[in-house]
C-alpha atoms as a PDB file:
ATOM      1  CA  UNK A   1      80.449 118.806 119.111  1.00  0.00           C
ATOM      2  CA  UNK A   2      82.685 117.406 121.794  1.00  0.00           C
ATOM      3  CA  UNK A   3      79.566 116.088 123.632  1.00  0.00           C
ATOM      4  CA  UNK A   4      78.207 114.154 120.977  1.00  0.00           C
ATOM      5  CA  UNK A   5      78.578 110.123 121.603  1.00  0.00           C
ATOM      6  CA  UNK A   6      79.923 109.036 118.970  1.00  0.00           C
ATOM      7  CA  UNK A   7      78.825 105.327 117.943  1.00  0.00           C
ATOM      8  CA  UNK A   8      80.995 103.455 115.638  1.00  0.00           C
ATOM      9  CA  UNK A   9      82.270 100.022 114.744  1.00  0.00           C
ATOM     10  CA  UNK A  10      85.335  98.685 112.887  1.00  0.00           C
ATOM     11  CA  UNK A  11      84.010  95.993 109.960  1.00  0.00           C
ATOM     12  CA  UNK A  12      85.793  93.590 107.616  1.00  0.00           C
ATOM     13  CA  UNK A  13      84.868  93.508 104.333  1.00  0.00           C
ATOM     14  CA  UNK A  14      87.132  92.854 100.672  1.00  0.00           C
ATOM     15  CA  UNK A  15      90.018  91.933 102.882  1.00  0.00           C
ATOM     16  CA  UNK A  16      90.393  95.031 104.555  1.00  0.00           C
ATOM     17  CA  UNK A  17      89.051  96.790 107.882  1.00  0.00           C
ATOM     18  CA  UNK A  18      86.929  99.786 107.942  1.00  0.00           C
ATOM     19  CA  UNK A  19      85.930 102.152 111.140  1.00  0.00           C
ATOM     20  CA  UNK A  20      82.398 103.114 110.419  1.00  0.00           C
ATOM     21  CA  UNK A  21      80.003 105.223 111.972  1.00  0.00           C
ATOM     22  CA  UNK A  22      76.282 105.892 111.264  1.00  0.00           C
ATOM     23  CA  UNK A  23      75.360 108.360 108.120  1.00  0.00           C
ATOM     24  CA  UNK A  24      79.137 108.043 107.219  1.00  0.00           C
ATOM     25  CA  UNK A  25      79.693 107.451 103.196  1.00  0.00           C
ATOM     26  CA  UNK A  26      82.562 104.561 102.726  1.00  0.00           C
ATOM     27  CA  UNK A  27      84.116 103.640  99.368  1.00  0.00           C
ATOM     28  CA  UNK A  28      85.300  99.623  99.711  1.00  0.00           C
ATOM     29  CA  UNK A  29      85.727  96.635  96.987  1.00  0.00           C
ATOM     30  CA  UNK A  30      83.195  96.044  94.832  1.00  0.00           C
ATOM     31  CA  UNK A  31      79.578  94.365  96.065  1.00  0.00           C
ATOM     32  CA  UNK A  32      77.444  92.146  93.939  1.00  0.00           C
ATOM     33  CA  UNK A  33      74.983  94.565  95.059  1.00  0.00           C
ATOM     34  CA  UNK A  34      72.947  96.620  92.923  1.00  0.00           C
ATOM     35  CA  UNK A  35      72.756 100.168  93.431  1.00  0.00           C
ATOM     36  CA  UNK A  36      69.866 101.394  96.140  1.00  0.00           C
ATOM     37  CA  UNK A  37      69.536  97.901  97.497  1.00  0.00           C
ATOM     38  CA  UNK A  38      70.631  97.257 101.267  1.00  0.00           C
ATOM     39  CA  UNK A  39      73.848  94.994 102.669  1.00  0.00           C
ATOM     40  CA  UNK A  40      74.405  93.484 106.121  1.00  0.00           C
ATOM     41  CA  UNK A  41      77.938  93.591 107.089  1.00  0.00           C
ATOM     42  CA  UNK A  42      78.419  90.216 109.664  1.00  0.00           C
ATOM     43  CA  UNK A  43      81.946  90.891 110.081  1.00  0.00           C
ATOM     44  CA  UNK A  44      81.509  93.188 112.948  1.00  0.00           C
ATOM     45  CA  UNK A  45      85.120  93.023 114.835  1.00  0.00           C
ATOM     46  CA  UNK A  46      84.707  95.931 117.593  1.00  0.00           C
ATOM     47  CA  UNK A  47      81.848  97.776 118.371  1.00  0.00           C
ATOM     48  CA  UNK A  48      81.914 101.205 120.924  1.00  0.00           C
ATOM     49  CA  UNK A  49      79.017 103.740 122.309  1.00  0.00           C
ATOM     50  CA  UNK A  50      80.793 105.696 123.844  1.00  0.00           C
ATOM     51  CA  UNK A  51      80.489 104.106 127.134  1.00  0.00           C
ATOM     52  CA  UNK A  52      81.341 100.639 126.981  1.00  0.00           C
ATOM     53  CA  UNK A  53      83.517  98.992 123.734  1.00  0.00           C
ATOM     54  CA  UNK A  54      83.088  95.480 122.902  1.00  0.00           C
ATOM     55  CA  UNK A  55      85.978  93.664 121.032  1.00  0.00           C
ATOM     56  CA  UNK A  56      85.181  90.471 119.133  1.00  0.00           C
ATOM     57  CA  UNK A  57      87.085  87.083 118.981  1.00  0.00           C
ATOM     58  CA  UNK A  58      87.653  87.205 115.833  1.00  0.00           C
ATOM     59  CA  UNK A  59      84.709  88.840 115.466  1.00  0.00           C
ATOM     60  CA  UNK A  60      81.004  89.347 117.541  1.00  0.00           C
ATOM     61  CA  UNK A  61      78.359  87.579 117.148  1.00  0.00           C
ATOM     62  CA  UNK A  62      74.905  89.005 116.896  1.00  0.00           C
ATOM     63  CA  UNK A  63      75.915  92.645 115.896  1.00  0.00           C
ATOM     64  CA  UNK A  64      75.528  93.939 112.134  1.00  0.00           C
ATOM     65  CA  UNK A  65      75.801  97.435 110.367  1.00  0.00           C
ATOM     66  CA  UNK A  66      73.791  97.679 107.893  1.00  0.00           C
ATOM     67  CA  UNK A  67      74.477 100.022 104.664  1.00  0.00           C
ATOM     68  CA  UNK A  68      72.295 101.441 101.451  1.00  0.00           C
ATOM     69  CA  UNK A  69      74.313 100.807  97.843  1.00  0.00           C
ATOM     70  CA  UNK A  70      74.810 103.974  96.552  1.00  0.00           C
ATOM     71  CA  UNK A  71      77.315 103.909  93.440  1.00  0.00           C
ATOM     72  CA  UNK A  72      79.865 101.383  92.177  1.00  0.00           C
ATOM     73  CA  UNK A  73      82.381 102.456  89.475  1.00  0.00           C
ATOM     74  CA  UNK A  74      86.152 102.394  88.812  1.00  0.00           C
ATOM     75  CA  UNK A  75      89.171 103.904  90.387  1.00  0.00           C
ATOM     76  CA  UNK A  76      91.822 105.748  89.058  1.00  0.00           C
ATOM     77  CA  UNK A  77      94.445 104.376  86.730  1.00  0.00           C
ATOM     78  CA  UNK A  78      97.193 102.173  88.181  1.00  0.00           C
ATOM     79  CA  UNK A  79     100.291 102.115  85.606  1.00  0.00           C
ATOM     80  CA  UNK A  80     102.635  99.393  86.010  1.00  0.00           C
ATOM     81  CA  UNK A  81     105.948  99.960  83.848  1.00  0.00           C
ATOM     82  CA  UNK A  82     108.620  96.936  83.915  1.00  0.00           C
ATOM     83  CA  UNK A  83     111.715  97.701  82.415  1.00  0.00           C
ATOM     84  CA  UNK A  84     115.085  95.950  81.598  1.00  0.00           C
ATOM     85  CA  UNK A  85     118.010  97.843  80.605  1.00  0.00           C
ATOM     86  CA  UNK A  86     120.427  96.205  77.556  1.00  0.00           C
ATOM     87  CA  UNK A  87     117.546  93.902  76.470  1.00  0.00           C
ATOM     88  CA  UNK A  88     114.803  95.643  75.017  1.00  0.00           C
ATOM     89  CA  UNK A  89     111.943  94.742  77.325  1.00  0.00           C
ATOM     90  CA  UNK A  90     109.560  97.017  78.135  1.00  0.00           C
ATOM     91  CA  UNK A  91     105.988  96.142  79.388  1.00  0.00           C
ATOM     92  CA  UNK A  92     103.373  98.839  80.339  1.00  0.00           C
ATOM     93  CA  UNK A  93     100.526  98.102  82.055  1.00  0.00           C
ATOM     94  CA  UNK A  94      97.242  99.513  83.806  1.00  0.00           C
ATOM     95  CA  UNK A  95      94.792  98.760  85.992  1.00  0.00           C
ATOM     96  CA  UNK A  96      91.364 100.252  87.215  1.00  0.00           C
ATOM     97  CA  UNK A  97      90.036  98.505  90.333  1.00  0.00           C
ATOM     98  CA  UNK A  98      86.082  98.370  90.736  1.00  0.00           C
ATOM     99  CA  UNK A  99      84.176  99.810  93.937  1.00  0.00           C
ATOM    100  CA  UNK A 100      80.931 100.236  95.574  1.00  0.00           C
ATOM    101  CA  UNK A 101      80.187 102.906  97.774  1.00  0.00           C
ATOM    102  CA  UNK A 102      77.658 102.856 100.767  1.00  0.00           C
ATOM    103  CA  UNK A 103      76.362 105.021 103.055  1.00  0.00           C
ATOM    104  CA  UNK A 104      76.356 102.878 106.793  1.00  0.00           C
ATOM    105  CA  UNK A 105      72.322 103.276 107.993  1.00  0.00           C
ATOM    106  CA  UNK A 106      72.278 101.206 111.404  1.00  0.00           C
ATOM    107  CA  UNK A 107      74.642  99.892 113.510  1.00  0.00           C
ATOM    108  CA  UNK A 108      72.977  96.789 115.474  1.00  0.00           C
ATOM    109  CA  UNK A 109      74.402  96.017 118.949  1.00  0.00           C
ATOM    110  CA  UNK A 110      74.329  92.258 119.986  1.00  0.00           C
ATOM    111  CA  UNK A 111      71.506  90.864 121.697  1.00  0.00           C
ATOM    112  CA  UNK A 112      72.164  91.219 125.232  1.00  0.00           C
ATOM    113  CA  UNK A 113      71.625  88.294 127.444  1.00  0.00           C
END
């Protein structure tokens, strides 16, 4: 186990950052993807094979991970309760926030030159 390289890269995607590795299932903000199709993720901002890491600038050009669709759904329940004493003003509310999962296939190194 400890001899294993592991390959991985850290990708931006909904706002957020995400360290990925290959055959690894990730839940992130919902894709206009449909489930079973393929995504490229561009926003590749560091990418390491165990022997040499490369950082990006904001980000590297060339290098993709690319990841199968395989569910999109809703989270839980977020409740949201505002309250004022002495007034009589209460507000209750909820939200649900959508998601896609994928399940990272390839991670692409940049074209060396």
């Amino acid at each position: 186990m400890y001899n294993e390289v592991m390959k991985f890269a850290v990708i931006k995607t909904g706002g957020k950052q995400y360290k990925v590795a290959e055959g690894e299932t990730l839940t992130i903000e919902k894709l206009p993807e449909a489930v079973g199709r393929k995504v490229v993720f561009k926003d590749v901002l560091l990418m390491d094979d165990g022997e040499k890491t490369i950082l990006g600038m904001p980000t590297i050009s060339g290098a993709a991970v690319t990841a199968e669709v395989t569910a999109t759904g809703k989270g839980k329940k977020v409740v949201v309760i505002k309250y004022k004493p002495k007034v009589r003003y209460r507000v209750k509310r909820g939200h649900r926030q959508l998601f896609t999962k994928v399940k990272i296939s390839k991670i692409d190194s940049p074209a060396r030159s």
